[in-house]
N, C-alpha and C. Protein backbone atom coordinates (compact mmCIF):
# COMPACT_ATOMS: atom_id res chain seq x y z
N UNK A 1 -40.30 -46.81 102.72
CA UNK A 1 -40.66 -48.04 102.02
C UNK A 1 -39.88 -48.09 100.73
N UNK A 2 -39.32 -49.10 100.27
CA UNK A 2 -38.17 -49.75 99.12
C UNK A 2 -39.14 -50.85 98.55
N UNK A 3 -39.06 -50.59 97.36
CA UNK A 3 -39.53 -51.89 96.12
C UNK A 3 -38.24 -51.97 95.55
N UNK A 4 -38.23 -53.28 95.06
CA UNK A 4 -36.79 -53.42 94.81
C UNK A 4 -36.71 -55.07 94.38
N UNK A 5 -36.28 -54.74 92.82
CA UNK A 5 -36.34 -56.27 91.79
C UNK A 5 -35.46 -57.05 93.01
N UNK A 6 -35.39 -58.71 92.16
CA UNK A 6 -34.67 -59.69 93.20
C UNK A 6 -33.23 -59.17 92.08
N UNK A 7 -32.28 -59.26 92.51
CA UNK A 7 -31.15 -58.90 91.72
C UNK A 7 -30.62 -57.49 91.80
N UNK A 8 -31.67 -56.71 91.97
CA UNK A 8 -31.34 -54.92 92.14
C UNK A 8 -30.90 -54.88 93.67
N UNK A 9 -30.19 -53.46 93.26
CA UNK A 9 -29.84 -52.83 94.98
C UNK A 9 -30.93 -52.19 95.61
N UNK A 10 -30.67 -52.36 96.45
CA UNK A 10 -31.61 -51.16 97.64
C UNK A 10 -30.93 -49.63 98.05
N UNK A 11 -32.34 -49.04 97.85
CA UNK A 11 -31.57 -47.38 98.20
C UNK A 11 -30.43 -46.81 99.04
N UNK A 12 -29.34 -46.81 99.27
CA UNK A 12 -28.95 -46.55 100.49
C UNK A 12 -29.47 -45.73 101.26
N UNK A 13 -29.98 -45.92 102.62
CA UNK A 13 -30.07 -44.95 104.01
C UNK A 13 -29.37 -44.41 104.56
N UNK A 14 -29.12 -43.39 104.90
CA UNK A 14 -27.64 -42.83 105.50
C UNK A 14 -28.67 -42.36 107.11
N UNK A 15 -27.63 -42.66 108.08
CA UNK A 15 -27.84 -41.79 109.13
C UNK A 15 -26.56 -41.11 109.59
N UNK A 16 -26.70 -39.65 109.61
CA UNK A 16 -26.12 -38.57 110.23
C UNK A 16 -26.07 -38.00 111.98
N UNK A 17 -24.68 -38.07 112.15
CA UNK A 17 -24.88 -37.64 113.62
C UNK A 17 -24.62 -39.28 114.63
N UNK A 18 -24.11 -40.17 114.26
CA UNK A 18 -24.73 -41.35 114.96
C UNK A 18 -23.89 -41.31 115.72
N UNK A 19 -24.01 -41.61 117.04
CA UNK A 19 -23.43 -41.69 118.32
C UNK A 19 -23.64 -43.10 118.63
N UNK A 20 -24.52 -43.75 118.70
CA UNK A 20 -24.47 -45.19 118.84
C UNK A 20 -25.23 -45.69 118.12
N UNK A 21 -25.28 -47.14 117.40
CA UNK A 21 -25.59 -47.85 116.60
C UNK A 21 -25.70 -50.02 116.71
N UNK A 22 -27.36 -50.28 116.35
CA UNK A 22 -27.29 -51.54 116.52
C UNK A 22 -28.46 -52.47 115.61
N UNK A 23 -28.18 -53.30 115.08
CA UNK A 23 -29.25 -53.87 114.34
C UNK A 23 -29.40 -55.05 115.14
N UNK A 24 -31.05 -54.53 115.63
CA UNK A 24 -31.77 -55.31 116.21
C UNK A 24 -32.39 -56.68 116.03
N UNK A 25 -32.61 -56.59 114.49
CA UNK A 25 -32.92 -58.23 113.36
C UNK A 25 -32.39 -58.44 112.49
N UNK A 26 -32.04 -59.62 112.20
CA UNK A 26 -31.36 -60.13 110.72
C UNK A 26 -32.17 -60.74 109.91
N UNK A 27 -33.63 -60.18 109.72
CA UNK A 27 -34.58 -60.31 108.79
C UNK A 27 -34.07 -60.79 107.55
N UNK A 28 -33.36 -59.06 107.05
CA UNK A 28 -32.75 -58.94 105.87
C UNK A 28 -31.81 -58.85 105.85
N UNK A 29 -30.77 -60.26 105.97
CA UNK A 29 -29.64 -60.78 106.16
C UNK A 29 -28.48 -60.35 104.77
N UNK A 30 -28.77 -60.03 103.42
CA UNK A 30 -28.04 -59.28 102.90
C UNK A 30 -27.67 -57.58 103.02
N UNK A 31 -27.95 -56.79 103.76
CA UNK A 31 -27.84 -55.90 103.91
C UNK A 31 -26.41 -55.37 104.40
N UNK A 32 -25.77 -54.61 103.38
CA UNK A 32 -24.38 -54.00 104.12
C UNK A 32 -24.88 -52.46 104.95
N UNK A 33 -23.55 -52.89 105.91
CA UNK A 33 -23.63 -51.54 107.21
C UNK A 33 -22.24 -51.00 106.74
N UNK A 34 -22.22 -50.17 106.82
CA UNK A 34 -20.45 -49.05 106.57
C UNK A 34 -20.42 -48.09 107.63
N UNK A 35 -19.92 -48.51 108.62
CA UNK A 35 -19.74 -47.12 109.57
C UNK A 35 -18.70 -46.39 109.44
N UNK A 36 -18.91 -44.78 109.05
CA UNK A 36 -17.57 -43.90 109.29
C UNK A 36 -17.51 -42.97 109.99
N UNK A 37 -17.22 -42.96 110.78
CA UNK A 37 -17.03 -41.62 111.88
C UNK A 37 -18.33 -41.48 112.38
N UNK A 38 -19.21 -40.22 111.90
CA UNK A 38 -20.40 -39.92 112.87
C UNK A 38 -21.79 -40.91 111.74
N UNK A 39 -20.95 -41.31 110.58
CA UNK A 39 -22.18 -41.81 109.48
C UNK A 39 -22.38 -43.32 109.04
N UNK A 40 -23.33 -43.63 109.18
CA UNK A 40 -24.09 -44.95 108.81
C UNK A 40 -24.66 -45.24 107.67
N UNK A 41 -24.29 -45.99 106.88
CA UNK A 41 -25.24 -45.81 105.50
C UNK A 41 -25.22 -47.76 105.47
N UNK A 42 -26.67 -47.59 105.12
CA UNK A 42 -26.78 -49.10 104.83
C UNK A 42 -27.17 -49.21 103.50
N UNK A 43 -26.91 -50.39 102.85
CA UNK A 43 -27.28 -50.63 101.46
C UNK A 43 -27.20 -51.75 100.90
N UNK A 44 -27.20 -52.72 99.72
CA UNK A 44 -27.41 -53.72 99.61
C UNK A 44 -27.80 -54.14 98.34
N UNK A 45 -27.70 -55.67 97.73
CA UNK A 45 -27.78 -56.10 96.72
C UNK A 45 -28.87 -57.59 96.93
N UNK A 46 -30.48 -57.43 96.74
CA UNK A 46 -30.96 -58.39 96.80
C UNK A 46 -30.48 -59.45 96.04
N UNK A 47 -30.40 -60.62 96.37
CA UNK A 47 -29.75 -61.76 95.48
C UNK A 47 -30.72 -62.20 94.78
N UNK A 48 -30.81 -62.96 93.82
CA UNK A 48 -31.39 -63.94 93.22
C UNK A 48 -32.86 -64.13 93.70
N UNK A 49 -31.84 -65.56 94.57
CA UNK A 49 -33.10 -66.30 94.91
C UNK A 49 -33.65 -65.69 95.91
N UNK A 50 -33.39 -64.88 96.43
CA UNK A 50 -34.25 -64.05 97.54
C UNK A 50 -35.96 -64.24 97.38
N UNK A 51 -36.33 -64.45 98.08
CA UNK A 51 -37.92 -64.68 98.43
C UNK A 51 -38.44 -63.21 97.55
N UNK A 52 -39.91 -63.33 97.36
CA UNK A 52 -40.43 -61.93 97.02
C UNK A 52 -41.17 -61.99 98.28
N UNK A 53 -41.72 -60.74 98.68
CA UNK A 53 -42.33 -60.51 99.82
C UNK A 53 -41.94 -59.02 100.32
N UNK A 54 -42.70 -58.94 101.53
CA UNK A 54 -42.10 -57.69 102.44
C UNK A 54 -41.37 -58.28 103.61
N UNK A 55 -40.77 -57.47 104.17
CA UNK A 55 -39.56 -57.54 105.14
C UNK A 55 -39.16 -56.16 106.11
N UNK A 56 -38.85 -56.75 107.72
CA UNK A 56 -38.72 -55.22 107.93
C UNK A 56 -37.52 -55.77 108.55
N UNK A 57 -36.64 -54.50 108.81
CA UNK A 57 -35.16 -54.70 109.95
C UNK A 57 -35.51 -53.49 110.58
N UNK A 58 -34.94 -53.62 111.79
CA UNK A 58 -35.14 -53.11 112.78
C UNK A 58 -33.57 -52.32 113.13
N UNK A 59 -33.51 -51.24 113.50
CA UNK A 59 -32.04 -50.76 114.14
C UNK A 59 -32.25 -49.76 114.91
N UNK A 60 -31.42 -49.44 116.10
CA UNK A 60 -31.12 -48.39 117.05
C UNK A 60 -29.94 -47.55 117.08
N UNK A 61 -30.45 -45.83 116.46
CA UNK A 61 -29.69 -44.91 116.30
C UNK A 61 -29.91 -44.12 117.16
N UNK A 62 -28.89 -43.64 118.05
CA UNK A 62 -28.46 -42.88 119.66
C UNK A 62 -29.77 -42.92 119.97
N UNK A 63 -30.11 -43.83 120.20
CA UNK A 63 -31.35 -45.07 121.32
C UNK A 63 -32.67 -45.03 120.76
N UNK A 64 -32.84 -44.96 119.55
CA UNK A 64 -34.24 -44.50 118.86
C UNK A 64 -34.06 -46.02 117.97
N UNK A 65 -35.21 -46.47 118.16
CA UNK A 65 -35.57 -47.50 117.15
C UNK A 65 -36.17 -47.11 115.58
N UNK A 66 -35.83 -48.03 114.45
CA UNK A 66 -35.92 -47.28 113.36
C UNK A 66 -36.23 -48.79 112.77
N UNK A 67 -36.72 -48.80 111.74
CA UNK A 67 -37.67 -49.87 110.75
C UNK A 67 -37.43 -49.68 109.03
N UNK A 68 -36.66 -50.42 108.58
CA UNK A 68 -36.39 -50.32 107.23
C UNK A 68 -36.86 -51.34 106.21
N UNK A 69 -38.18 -50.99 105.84
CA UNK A 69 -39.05 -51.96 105.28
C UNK A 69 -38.85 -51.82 104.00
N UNK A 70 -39.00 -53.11 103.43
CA UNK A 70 -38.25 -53.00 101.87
C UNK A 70 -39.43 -54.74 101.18
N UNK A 71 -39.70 -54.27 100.04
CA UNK A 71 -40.89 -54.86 99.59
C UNK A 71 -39.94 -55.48 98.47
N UNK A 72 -39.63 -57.02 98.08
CA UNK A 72 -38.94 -57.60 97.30
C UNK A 72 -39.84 -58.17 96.00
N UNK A 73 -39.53 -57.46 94.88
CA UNK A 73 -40.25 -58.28 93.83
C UNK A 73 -39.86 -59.22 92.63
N UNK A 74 -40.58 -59.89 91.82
CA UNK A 74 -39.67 -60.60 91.46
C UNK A 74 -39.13 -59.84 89.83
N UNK A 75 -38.08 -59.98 89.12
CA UNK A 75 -37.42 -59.33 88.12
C UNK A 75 -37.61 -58.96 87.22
N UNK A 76 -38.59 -59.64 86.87
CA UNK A 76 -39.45 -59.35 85.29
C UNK A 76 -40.51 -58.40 85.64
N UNK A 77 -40.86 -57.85 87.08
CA UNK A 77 -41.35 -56.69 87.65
C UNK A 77 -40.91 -55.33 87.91
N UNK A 78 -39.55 -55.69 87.97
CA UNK A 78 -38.54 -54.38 87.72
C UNK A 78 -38.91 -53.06 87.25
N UNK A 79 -39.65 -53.16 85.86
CA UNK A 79 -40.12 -51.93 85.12
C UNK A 79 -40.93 -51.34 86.12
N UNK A 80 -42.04 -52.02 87.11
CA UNK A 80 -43.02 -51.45 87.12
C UNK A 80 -42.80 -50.85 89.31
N UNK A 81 -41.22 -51.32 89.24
CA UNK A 81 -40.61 -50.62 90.49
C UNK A 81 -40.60 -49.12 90.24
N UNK A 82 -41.07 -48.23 91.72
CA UNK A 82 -41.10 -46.74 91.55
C UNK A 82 -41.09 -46.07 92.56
N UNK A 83 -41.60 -47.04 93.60
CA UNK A 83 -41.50 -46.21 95.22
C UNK A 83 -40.15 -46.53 95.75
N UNK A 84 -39.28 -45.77 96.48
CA UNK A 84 -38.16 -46.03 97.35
C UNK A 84 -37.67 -44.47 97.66
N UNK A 85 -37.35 -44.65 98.97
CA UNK A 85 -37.30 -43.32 100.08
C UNK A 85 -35.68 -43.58 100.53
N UNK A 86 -35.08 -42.84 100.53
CA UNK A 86 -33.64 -42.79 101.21
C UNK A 86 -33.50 -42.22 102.57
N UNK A 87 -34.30 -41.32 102.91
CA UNK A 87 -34.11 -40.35 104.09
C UNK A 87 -34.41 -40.89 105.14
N UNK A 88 -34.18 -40.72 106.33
CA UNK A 88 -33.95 -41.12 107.50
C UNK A 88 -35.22 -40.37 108.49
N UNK A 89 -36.06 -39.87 107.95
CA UNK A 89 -36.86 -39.26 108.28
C UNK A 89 -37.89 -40.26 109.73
N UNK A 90 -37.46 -39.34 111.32
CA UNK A 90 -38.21 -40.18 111.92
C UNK A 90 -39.99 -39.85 111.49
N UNK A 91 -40.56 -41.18 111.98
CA UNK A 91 -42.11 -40.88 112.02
C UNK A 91 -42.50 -41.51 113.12
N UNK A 92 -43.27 -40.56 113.63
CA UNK A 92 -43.78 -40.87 114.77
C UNK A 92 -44.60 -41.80 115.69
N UNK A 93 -44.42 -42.62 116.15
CA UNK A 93 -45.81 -44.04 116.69
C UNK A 93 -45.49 -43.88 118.24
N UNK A 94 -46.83 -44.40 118.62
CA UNK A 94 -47.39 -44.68 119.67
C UNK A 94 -45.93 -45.50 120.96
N UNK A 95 -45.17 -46.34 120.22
CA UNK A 95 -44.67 -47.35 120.75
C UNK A 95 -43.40 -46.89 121.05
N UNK A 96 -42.73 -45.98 120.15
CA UNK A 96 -41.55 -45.06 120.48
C UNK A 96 -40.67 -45.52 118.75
N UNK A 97 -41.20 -46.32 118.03
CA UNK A 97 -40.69 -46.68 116.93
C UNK A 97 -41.06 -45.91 115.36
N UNK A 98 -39.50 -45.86 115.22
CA UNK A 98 -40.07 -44.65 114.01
C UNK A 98 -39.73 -45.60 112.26
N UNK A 99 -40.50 -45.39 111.36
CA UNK A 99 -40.65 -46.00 110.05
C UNK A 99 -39.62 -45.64 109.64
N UNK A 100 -39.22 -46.54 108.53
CA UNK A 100 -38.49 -46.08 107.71
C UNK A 100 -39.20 -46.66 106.15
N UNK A 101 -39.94 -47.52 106.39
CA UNK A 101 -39.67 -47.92 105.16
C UNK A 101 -40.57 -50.02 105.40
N UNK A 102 -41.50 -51.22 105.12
CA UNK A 102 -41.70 -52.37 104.37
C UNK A 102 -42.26 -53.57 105.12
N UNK A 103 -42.87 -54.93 104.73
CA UNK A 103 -43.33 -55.90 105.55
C UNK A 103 -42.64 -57.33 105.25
N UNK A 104 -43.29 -58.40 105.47
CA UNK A 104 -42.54 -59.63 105.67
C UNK A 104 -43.74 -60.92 104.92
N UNK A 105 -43.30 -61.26 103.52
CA UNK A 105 -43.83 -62.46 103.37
C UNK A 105 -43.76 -63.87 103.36
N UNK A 106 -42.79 -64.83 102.51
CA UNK A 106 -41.93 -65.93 102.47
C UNK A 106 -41.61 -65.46 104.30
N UNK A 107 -41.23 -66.23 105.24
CA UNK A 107 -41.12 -66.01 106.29
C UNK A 107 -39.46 -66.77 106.09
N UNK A 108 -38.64 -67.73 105.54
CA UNK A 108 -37.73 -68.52 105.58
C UNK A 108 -36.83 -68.08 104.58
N UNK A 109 -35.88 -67.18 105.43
CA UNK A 109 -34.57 -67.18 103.90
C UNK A 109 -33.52 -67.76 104.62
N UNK A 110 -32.29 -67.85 103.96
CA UNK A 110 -31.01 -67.97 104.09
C UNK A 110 -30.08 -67.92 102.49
N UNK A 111 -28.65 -67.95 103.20
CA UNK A 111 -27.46 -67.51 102.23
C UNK A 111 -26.23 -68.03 102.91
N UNK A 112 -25.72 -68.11 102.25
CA UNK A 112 -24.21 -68.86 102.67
C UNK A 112 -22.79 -67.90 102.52
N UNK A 113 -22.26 -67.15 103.33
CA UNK A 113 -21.95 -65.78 103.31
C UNK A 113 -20.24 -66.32 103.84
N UNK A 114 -19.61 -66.86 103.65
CA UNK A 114 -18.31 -67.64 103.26
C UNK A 114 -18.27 -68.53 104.69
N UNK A 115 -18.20 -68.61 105.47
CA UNK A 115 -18.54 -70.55 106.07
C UNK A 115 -19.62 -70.17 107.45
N UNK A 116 -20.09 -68.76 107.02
CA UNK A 116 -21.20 -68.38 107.89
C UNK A 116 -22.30 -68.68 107.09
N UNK A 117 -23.64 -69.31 107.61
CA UNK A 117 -24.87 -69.59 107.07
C UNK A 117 -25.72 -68.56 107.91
N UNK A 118 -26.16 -67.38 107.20
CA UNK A 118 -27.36 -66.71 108.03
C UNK A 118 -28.83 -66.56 107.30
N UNK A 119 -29.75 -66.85 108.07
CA UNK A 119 -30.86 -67.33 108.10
C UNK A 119 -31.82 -66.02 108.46
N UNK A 120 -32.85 -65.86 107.53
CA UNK A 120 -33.76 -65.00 108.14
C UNK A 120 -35.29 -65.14 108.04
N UNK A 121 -36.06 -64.23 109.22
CA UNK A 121 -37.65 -64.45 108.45
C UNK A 121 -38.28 -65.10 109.49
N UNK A 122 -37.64 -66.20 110.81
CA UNK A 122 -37.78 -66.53 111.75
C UNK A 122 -36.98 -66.31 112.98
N UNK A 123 -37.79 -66.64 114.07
CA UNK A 123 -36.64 -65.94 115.23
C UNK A 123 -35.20 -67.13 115.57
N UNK A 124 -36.00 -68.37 115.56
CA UNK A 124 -35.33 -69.55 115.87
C UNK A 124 -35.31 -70.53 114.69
N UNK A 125 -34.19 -71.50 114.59
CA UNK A 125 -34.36 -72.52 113.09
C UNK A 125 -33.70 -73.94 113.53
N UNK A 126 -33.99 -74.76 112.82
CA UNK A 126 -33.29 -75.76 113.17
C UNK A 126 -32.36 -75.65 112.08
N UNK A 127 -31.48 -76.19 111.74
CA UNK A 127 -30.31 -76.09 110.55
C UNK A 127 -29.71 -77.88 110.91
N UNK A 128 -29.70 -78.50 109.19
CA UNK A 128 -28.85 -79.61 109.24
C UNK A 128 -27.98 -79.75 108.13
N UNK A 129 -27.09 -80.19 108.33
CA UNK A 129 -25.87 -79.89 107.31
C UNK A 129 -26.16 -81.45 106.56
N UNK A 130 -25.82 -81.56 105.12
CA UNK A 130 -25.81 -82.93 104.77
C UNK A 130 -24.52 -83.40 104.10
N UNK A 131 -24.01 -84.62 103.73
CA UNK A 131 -22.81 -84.68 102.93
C UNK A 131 -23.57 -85.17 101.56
N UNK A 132 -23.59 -85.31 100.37
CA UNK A 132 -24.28 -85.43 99.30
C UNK A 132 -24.50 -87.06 99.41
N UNK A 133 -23.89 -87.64 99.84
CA UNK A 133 -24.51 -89.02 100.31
C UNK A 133 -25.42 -89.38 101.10
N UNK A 134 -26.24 -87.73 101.81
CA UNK A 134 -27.31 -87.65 102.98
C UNK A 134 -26.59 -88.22 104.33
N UNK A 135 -25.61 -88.13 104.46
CA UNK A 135 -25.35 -88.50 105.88
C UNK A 135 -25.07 -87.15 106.41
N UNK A 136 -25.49 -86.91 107.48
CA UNK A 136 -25.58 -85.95 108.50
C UNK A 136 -24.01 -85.67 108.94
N UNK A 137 -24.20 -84.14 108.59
CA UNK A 137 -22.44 -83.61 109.44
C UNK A 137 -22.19 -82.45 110.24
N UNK A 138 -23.65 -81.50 110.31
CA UNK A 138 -23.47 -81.03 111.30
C UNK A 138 -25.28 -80.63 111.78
N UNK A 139 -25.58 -80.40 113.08
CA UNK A 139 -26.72 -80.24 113.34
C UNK A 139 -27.01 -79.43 114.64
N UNK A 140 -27.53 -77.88 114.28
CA UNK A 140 -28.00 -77.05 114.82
C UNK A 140 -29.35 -76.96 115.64
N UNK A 141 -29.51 -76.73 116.75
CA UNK A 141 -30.89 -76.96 117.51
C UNK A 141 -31.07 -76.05 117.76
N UNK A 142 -32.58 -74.88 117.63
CA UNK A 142 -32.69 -73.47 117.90
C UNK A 142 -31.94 -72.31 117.63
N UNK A 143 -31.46 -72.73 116.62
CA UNK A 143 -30.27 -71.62 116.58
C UNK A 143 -30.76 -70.07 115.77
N UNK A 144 -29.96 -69.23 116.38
CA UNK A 144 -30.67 -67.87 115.76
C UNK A 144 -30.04 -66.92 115.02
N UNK A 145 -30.24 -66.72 113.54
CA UNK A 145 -30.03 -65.95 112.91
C UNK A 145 -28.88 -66.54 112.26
N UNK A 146 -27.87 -67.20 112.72
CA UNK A 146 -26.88 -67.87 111.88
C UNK A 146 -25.90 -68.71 112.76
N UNK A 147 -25.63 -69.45 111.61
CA UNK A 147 -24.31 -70.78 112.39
C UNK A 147 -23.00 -70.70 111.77
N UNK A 148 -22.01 -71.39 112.16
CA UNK A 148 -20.77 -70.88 111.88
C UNK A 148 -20.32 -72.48 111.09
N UNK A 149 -19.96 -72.70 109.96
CA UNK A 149 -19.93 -73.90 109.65
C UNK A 149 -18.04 -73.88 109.26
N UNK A 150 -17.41 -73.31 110.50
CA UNK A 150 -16.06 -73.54 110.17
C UNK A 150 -15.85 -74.84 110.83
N UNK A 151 -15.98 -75.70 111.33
CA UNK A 151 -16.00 -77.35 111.88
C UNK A 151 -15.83 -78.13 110.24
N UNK A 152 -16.26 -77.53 109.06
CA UNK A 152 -16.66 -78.68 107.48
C UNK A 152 -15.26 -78.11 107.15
N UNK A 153 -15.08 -79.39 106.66
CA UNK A 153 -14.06 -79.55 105.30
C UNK A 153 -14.66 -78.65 104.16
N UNK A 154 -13.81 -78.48 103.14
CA UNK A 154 -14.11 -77.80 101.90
C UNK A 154 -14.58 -78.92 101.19
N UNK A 155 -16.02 -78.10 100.33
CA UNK A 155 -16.54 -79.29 99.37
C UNK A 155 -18.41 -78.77 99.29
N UNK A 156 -19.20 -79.57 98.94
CA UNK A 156 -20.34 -79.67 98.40
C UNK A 156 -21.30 -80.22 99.64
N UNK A 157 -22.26 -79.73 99.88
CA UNK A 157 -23.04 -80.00 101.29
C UNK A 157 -24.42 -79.68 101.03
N UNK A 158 -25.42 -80.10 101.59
CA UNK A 158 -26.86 -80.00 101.41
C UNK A 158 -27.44 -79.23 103.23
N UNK A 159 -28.31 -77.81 102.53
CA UNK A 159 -28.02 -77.41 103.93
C UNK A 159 -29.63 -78.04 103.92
N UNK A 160 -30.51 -78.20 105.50
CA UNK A 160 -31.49 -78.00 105.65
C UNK A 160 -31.96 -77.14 106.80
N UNK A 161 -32.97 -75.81 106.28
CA UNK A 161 -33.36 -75.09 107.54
C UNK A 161 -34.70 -75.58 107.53
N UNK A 162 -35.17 -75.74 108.94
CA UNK A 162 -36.63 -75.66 109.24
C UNK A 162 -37.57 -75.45 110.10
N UNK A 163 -38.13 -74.08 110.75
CA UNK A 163 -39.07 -73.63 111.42
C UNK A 163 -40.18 -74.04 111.64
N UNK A 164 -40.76 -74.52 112.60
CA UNK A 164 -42.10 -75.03 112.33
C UNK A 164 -42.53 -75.73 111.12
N UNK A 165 -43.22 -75.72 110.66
CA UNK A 165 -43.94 -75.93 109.21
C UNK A 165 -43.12 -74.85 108.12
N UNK A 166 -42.43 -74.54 108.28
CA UNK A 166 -41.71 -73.64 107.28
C UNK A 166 -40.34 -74.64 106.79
N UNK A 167 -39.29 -74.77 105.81
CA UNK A 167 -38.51 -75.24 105.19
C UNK A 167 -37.63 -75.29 104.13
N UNK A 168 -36.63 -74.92 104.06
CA UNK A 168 -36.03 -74.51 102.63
C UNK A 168 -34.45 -75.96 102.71
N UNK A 169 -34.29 -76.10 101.73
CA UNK A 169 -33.45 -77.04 101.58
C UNK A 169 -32.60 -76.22 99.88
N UNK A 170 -31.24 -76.31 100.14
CA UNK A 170 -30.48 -76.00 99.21
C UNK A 170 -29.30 -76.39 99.05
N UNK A 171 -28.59 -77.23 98.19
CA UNK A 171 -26.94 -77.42 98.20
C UNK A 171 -26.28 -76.05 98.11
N UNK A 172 -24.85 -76.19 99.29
CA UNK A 172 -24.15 -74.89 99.42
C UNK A 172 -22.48 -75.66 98.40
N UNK A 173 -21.76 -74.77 98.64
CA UNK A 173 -20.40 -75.20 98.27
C UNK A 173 -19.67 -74.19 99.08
N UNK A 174 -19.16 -74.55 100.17
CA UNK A 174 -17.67 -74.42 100.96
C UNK A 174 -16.30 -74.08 100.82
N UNK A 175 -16.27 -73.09 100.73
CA UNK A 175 -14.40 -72.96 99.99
C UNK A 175 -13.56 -72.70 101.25
């Protein structure tokens, strides 16, 4: 389990020995992977506006499922951050899934990660692209985990995601 201001990094995890490797959710869609040779280390820089909440990701190391739960708070909470675990330590459950580490609140994120939009927190989203005049320019149906918005011109765009009753709306900028 990781506490961890909106703006701070997250602990890195290293796994040793890895023979095969896969992330199962894009929950926590900022998260960097570095693979070198037999080692995996993930790590990361919560952004900003990142939701506060818990969050888990899911990954499979030489066929073992693993859970990296990371508890997001907001910045002016920082001081009173103190728990965070690095080790890779399996723990044992019923289901064959071993902890690592956090839960899931805000259920709706996204980020605009250079003309990729990835989305997390739900399995499926609708996504609509806007031009700042509100006319519609591109429009995603069910789409999962992220869309590819190389089809736009460069410029200023209004994205909208929305899950069920869930919804976030934000202007992006396109380079």
């Amino acid at each position: 389990m990781q506490t961890v201001a909106r703006g701070g990094e997250i602990e890195p995890v290293t796994f040793s020995g890895v023979q095969s490797f896969n992330r199962d959710t894009w929950n926590v869609y900022f998260l960097q992977i570095a693979e070198s040779g037999s080692e995996v280390v993930i790590s990361g820089a919560v952004p900003q506006h990142f939701e506060s909440g818990s969050f888990t990701e899911k990954f499979k190391v030489n066929g073992q499922t693993y859970e990296l739960k990371l508890t997001v708070v907001a910045a002016e909470s920082s001081s009173s951050v103190a728990e965070t675990s690095s080790s890779a330590e399996p723990v044992s459950s019923s289901e064959g899934t071993t902890a690592l580490a956090a839960r899931v609140a805000n259920p709706l994120t996204f980020d605009l990660d250079g003309r990729t939009l990835r989305f997390g927190g739900v399995e499926y989203a609708d996504v609509e692209v806007f031009d700042l005049q509100g006319r519609p320019v591109a429009i995603f149906t069910q789409a999962r985990n992220s869309v590819s918005l190389d089809g736009l011109r460069q410029g200023n765009y209004v994205v909208r995601i929305h899950s069920g009753s869930n919804g976030l709306i934000r202007r992006v900028s396109i380079k």
